[in-house]
Structures are given as C-alpha cells and as structure tokens.
Protein backbone atom coordinates (compact mmCIF):
# COMPACT_ATOMS: atom_id res chain seq x y z
CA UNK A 1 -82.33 19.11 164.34
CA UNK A 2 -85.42 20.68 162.18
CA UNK A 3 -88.61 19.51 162.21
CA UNK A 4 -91.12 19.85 159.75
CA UNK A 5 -93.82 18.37 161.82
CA UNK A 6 -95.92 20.72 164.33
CA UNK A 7 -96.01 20.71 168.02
CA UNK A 8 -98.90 20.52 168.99
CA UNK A 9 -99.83 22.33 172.11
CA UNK A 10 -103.35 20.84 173.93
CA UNK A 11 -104.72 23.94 175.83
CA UNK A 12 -101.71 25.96 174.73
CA UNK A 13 -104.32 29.03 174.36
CA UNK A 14 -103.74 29.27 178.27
CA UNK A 15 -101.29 31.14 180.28
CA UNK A 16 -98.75 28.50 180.63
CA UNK A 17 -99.52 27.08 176.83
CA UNK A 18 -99.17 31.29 175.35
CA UNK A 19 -96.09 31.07 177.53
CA UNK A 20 -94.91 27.94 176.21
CA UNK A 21 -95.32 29.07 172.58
CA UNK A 22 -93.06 32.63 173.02
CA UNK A 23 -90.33 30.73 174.60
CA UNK A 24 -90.58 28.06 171.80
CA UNK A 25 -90.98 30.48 169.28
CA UNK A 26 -87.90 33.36 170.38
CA UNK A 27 -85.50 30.21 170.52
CA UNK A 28 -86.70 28.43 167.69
CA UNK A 29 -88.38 30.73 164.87
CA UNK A 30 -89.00 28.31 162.13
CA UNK A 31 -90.53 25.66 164.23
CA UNK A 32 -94.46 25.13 163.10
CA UNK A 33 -96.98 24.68 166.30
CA UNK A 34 -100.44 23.77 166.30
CA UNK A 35 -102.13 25.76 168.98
CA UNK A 36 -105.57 23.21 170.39
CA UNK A 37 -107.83 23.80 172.21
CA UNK A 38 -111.82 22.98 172.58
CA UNK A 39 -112.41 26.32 172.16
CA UNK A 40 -111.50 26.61 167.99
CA UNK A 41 -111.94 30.71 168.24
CA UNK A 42 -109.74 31.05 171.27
CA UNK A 43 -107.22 29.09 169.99
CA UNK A 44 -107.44 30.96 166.61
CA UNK A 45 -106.80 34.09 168.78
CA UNK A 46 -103.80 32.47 170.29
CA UNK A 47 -102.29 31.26 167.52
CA UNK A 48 -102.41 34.63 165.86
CA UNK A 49 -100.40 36.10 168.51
CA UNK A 50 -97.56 34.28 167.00
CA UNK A 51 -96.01 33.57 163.65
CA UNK A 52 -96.05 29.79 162.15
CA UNK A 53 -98.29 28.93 164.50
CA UNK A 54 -102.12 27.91 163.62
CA UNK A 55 -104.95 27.30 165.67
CA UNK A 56 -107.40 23.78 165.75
CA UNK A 57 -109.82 22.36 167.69
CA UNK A 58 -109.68 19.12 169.41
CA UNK A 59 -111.63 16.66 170.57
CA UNK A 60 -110.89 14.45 173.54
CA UNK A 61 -113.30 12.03 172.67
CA UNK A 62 -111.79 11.13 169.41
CA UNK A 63 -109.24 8.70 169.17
CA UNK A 64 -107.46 11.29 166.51
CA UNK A 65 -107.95 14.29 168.56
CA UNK A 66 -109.96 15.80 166.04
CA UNK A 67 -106.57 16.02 163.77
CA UNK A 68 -107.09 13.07 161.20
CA UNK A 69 -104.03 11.92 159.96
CA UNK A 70 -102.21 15.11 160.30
CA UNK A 71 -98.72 14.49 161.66
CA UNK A 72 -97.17 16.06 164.53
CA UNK A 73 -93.38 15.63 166.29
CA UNK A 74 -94.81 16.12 170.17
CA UNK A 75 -98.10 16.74 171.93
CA UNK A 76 -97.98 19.13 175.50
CA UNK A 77 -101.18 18.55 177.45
CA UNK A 78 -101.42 21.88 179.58
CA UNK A 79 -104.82 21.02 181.46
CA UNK A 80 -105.86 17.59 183.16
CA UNK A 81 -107.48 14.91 180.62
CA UNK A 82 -109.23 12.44 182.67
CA UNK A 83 -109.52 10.13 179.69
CA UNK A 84 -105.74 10.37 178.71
CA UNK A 85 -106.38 10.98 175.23
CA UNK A 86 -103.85 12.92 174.47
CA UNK A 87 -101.33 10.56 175.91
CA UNK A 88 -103.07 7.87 173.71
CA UNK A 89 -102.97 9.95 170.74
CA UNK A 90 -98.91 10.32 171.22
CA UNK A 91 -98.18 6.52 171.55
CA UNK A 92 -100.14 5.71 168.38
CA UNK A 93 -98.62 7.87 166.70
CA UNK A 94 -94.65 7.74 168.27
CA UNK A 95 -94.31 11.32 169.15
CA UNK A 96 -93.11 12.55 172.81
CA UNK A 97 -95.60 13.54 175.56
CA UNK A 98 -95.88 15.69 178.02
CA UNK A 99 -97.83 16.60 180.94
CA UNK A 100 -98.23 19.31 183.60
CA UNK A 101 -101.48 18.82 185.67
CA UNK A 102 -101.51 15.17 187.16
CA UNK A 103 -100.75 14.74 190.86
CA UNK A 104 -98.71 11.98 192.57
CA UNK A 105 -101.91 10.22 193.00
CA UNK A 106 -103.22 10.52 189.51
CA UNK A 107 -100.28 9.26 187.67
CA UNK A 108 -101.85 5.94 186.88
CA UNK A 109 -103.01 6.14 183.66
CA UNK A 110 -99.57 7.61 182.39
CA UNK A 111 -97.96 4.80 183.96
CA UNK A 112 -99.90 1.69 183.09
CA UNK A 113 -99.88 3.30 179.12
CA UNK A 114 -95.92 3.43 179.78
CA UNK A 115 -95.78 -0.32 181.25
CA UNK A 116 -98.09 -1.58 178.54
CA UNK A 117 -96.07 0.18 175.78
CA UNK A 118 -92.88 1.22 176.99
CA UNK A 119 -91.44 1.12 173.34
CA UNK A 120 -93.67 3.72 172.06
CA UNK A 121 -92.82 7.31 172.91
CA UNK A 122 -91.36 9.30 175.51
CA UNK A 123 -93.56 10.29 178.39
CA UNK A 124 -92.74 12.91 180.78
CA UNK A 125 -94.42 13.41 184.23
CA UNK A 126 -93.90 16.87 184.57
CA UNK A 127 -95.64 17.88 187.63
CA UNK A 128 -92.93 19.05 188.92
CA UNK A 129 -92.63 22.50 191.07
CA UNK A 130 -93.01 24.91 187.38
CA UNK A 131 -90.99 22.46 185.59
CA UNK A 132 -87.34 22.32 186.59
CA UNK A 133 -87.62 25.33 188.48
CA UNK A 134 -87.22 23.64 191.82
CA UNK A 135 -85.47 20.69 191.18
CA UNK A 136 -82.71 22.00 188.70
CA UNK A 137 -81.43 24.49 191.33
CA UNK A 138 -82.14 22.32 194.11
CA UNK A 139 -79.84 19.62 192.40
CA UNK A 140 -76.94 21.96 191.44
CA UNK A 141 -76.66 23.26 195.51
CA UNK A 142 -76.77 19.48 196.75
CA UNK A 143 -73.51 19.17 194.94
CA UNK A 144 -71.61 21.22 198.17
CA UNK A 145 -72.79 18.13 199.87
CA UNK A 146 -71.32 14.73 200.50
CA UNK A 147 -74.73 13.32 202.29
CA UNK A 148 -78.05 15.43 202.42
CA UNK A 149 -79.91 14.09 205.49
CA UNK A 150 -83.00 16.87 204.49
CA UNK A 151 -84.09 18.85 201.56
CA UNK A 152 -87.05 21.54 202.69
CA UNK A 153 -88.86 23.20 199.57
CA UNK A 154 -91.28 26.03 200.36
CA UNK A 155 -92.75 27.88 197.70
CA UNK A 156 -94.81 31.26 197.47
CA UNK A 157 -97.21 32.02 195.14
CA UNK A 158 -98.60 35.64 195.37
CA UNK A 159 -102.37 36.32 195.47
CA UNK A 160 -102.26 38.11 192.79
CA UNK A 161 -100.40 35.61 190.35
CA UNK A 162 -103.47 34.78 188.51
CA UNK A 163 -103.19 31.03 187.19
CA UNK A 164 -105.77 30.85 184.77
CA UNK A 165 -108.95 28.80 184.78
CA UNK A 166 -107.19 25.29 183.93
CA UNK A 167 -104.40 26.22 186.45
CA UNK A 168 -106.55 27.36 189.32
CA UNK A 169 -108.88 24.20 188.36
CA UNK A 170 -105.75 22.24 188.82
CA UNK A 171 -104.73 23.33 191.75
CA UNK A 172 -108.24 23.26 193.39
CA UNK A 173 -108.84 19.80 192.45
CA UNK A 174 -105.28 18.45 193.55
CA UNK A 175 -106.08 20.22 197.29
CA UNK A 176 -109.75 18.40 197.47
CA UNK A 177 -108.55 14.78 196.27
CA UNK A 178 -105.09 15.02 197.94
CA UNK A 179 -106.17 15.92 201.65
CA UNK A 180 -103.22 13.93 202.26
CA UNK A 181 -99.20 15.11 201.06
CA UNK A 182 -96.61 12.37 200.39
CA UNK A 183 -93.43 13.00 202.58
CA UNK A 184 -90.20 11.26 203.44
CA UNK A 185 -89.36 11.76 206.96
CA UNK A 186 -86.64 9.12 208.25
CA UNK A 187 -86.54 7.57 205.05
CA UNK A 188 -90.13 6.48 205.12
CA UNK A 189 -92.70 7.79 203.11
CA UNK A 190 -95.23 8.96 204.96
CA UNK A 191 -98.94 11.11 204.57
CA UNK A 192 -99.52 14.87 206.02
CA UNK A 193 -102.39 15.89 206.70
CA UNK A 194 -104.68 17.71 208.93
CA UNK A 195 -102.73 19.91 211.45
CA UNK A 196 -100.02 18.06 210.87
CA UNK A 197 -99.24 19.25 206.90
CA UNK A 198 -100.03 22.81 208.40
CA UNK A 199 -96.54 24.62 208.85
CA UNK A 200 -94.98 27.92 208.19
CA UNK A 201 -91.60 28.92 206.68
CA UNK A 202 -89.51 32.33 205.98
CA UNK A 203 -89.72 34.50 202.54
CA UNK A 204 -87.12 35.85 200.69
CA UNK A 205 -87.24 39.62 202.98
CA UNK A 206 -87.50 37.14 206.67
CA UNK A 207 -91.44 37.21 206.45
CA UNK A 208 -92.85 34.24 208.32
CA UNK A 209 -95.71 32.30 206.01
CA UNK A 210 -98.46 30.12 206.90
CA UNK A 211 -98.28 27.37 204.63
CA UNK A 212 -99.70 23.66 204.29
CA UNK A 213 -97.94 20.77 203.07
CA UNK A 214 -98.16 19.45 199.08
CA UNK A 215 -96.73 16.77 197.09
CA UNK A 216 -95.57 17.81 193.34
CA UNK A 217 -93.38 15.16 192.15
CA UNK A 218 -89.81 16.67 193.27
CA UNK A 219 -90.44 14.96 196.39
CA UNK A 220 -90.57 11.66 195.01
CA UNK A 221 -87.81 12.95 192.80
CA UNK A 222 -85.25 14.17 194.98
CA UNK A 223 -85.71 11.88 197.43
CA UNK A 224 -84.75 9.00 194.89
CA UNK A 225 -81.88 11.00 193.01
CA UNK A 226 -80.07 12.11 196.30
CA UNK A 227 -80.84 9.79 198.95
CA UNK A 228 -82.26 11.93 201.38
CA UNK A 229 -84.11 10.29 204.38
CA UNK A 230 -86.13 13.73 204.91
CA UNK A 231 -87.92 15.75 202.03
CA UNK A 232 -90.91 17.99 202.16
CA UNK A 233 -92.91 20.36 200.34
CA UNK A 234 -94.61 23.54 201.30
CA UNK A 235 -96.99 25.88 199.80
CA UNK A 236 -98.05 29.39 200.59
CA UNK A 237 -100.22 31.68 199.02
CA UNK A 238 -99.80 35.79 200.19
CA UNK A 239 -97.62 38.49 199.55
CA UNK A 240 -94.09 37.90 197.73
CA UNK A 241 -91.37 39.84 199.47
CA UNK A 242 -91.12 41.97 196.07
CA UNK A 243 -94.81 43.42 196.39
CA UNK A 244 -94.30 43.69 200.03
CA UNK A 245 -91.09 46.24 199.38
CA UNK A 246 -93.59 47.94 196.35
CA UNK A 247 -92.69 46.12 193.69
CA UNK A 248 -94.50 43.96 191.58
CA UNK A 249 -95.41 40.52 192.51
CA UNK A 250 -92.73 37.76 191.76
CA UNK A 251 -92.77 34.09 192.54
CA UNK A 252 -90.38 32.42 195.72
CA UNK A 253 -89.11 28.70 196.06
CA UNK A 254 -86.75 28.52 198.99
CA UNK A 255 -84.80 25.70 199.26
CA UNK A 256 -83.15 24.68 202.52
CA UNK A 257 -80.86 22.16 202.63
CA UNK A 258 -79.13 19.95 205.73
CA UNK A 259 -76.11 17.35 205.70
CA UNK A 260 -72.25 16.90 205.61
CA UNK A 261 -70.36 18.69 203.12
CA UNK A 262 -67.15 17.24 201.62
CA UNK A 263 -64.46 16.90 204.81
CA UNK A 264 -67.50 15.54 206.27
CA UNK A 265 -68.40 18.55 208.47
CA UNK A 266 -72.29 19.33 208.99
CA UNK A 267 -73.64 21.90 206.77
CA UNK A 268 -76.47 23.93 206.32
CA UNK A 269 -77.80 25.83 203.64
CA UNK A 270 -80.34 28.12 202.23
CA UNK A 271 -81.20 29.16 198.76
CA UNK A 272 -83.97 30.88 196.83
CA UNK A 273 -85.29 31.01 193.26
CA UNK A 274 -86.72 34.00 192.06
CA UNK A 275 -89.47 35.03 189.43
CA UNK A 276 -89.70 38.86 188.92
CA UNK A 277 -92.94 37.69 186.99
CA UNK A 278 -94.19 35.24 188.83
CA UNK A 279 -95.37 31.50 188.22
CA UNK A 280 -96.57 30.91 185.01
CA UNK A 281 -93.17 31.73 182.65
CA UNK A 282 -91.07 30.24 184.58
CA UNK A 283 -93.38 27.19 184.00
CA UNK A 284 -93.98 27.93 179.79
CA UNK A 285 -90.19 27.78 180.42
CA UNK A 286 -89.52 24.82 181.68
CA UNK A 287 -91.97 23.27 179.43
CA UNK A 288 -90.52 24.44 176.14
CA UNK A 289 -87.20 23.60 177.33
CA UNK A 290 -88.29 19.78 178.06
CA UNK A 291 -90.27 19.88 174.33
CA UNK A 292 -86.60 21.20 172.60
CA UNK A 293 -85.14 17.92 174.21
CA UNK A 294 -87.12 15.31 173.14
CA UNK A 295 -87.61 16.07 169.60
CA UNK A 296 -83.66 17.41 169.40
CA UNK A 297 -83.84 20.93 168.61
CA UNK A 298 -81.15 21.54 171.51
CA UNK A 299 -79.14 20.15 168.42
CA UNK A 300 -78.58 16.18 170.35
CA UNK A 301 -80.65 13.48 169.65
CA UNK A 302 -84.39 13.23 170.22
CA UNK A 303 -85.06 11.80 173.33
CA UNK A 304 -85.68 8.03 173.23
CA UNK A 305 -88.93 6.16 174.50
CA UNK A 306 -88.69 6.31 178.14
CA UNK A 307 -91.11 7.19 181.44
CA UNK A 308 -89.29 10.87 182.56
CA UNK A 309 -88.87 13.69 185.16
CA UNK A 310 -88.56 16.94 183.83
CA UNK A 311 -84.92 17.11 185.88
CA UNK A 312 -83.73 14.04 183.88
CA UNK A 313 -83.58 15.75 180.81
CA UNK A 314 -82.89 19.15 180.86
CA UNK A 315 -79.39 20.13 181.10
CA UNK A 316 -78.27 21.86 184.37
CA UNK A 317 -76.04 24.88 182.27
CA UNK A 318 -78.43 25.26 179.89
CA UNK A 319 -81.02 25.54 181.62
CA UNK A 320 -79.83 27.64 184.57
CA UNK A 321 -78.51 30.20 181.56
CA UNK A 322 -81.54 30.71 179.80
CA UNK A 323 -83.65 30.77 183.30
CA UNK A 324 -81.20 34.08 184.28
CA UNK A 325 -81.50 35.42 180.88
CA UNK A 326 -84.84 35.49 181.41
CA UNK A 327 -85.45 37.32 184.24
CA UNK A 328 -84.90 34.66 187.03
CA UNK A 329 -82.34 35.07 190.60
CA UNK A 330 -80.96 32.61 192.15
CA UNK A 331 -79.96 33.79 195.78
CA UNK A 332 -77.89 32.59 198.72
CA UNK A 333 -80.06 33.37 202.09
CA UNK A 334 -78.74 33.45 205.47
CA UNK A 335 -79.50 30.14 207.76
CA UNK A 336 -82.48 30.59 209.99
C-alpha cells in the first residue's frame, strides 16, 4: 500500500520519535511524516535530519492539533497527553493511534474513547516492554510448551541508557503514581508493593540484580494470551553484562519460563533478548513496525478499527527478522 497522507509523529523530535522516523524512513523511503512537537524549532531540526519529512508545531489544546484540516494516515503520541488530544484528534479524523507512555492504571481515557466509539479508528495500547520486544520473543518460546504455569520477565536498563526528558518523565511519573505493580500469582491478580515488589534476578553474564517489581502491559497480556496462573515483571537499573565485560552498554530482558512441554514432562526455560544499543531503538522499532501495520505498508490491509496490543499485530517472522537485522540477539541461557 502507498500513502500519500503523512504520519504524523507527536513528540517524534525525541529519542524514541528520531528513532521511529529512521526505521520508518530506511524501510519505507517515499513515505511523507510530519515531525510535531511543541517545540516548532526542535522539531524543524528533527525533521531535517531526514528526507520527506517536515517539521510543525502542535497544540494540545486545540481540537485540530494545531494542523487545520491537513490530512494525515496515523498519529504516534511518543510522550504522555493528559488531555488525550491526540487520541481525539485520530478518531475525528479515522486514522490509527498509537501510544507509548500510559501505564496500566492510566489507560482510561484510551478505553472509554474506544467504548464510546469503537467504530472509529484503531487504537493501540502500546505500553508494552519497548514494543514487542518482550512479548514477541516471549510468545514464540511458549510454543515448546503445552501449559505455562509461570512466565518471569526481568529487564535491565543500563545507567547510562539515557531516555530522554519525556522518557525519564515517563518513567518517573509511572514509579510515583504506581507504588503498587499488577501481578498474577495463582491466577489472581494481585498488587506488589513495598518489600514485597523488591526482588532480584540474574543478567545475561550470571550477575545477580536488585530489582523492584513493574507492571507494563505484557503482564496483562501474556497472562490473557497463554493462560498462565503466574506472571511478573521486574526492573533493574545498573550495569548491562556488555559494559561490565568493556563493551558498550546494551539493553537485557530475560525471560524465564516454567510448565509442561509437549509429552507432558515439566520444563524449564530461560531466554534473553539483547540490545547492543540499548532501549530506545529497539523501542522506535517496534513502534514503526506497529505504524507499517495499520495503515498497510507491510503490503496487507490496513488494520481495522479495533482496541490493540502491540503483540496482536505484528507478525512473529517479520518481526523477529528485522529485530536480528538490526542488531538484536536472542539467546538460550542456562536454568538457574
């Protein structure tokens, strides 16, 4: 499919948004994007980085954005916009949506504008774990299984993989208004928090890591998709086992996995995906990859209105191909 229509990328001056527009732009070099931002000269600046791309300012309080009637074929919201105008803005005018920032406990407004116009436009909740990154691979390994009774996802972010000011913003906000991570343990959902979401889990080299508990949505995710009665998340924020061997810093998810495989014998395994450059491409991947679907320029059919996870629409091949081409490991790790 072409499209003569923009994409228009809200805060896509920003690490993850700049990231978002090479990946769009190497795959697809004749697609137009519209690079916004409050800040008109920093998005100008952006947007020059790239061809067909131009920089504009917009304004949440507007009901347009900013944009008049200027048309667009899908609108990325990199940052959190606590008035949802940008989600607005994409049902009035039909176009996909997606967003990164929201937490499982700020999801409302995305899903009573879905509810009250589910006929609209695709939404995507895409708060996942960098966007497909964990629960792609974590969905592909499940497959050796015949029941998963737990799925354990621990992620490390190094101290030097600089987010950004919208990412860091994110993540600080998230940690003060979510004192409390969603959990399924026994096939209830339950809250961590205190000394009880404190835990600590191996890296990549065997390096034990103090980490406390979180709740992007792959636990809500995976928990639905394959039954699990136990799933957690768990963030840590240190050295990568890269920089600790004298490399540069990368980015870890391990994934550990517990059940019966197929002749109904227990199994356990343990997995890891791997970043050589840390967080924020593999998450300007994932997002570009979920924009190609919904307007069709994987060459299918745009996506039709619907509430998504990132997971739901990105194909498993595809996606694991491009993520290897681009730097990215998957590795098998010995059971601890």
């Amino acid at each position: 499919m072409m499209t003569s229509n923009p994409i228009l990328l809200i805060g896509g001056s920003g690490i993850v948004g700049r990231w978002t527009a090479h990946f769009l732009r190497k795959a697809h070099p004749e697609v137009p994007l519209l690079i916004g931002g409050r800040d008109l000269a920093k998005a100008k600046k952006a947007a020059a980085e790239i061809s067909q791309a131009e920089g504009v300012k917009i304004d949440l309080t507007a009901e347009d954005l900013g944009l008049g009637d200027r048309p667009v074929s899908a609108v990325a919201l990199f940052f959190t916009d606590e008035r949802a105008a940008g989600l607005r803005f994409a049902q009035s005018r039909g176009v996909p949506y997606l967003t990164i920032s929201p937490g499982l406990h700020e999801i409302a407004p995305e899903l009573a504008a879905y509810i009250h116009r589910p006929d609209a436009a695709p939404i995507v909740l895409g708060t996942e774990w960098l966007v497909g990154a964990t629960t792609i691979p974590t969905l592909e390994f499940v497959k050796a299984f015949s029941r998963v009774h737990a799925i354990t996802l621990s992620a490390l972010l190094d101290e030097e993989d600089a987010g950004g000011p919208a990412a860091d913003a994110d993540l600080e906000r998230q940690m003060k208004t979510m004192p409390l991570s969603l959990t399924r343990r026994e096939g209830a959902y339950v809250w961590r928090s205190g000394d009880e979401g404190k835990t600590t889990f191996r890296a990549v080299d065997g390096t034990e890591m103090d980490a406390f508990a979180l709740a992007p949505n792959d636990v809500i995710s995976l928990a639905t998709v394959t039954g699990s009665p136990n799933v957690q998340f768990n963030l840590a924020i240190g050295v990568t086992s890269t920089r600790r061997r004298g490399e540069p810093m990368s980015t870890e998810i391990i994934i550990e996995l517990e059940g019966e495989d197929h002749a109904g014998q227990a199994l356990r395994t343990r997995h890891a995906v791997v970043h050589p450059e840390g967080q924020m491409p593999l998450t300007g991947f994932g997002v570009s990859m979920v924009l190609e679907r919904l307007i069709g320029l994987d060459g299918k059919s745009a996506t039709p209105a619907g509430l998504y996870f990132p997971y739901q629409l990105l194909d498993a091949k595809a996606y694991l191909t491009r993520f290897k081409q681009i730097g990215g490991t998957l590795l098998d790790l010995e059971v601890m």
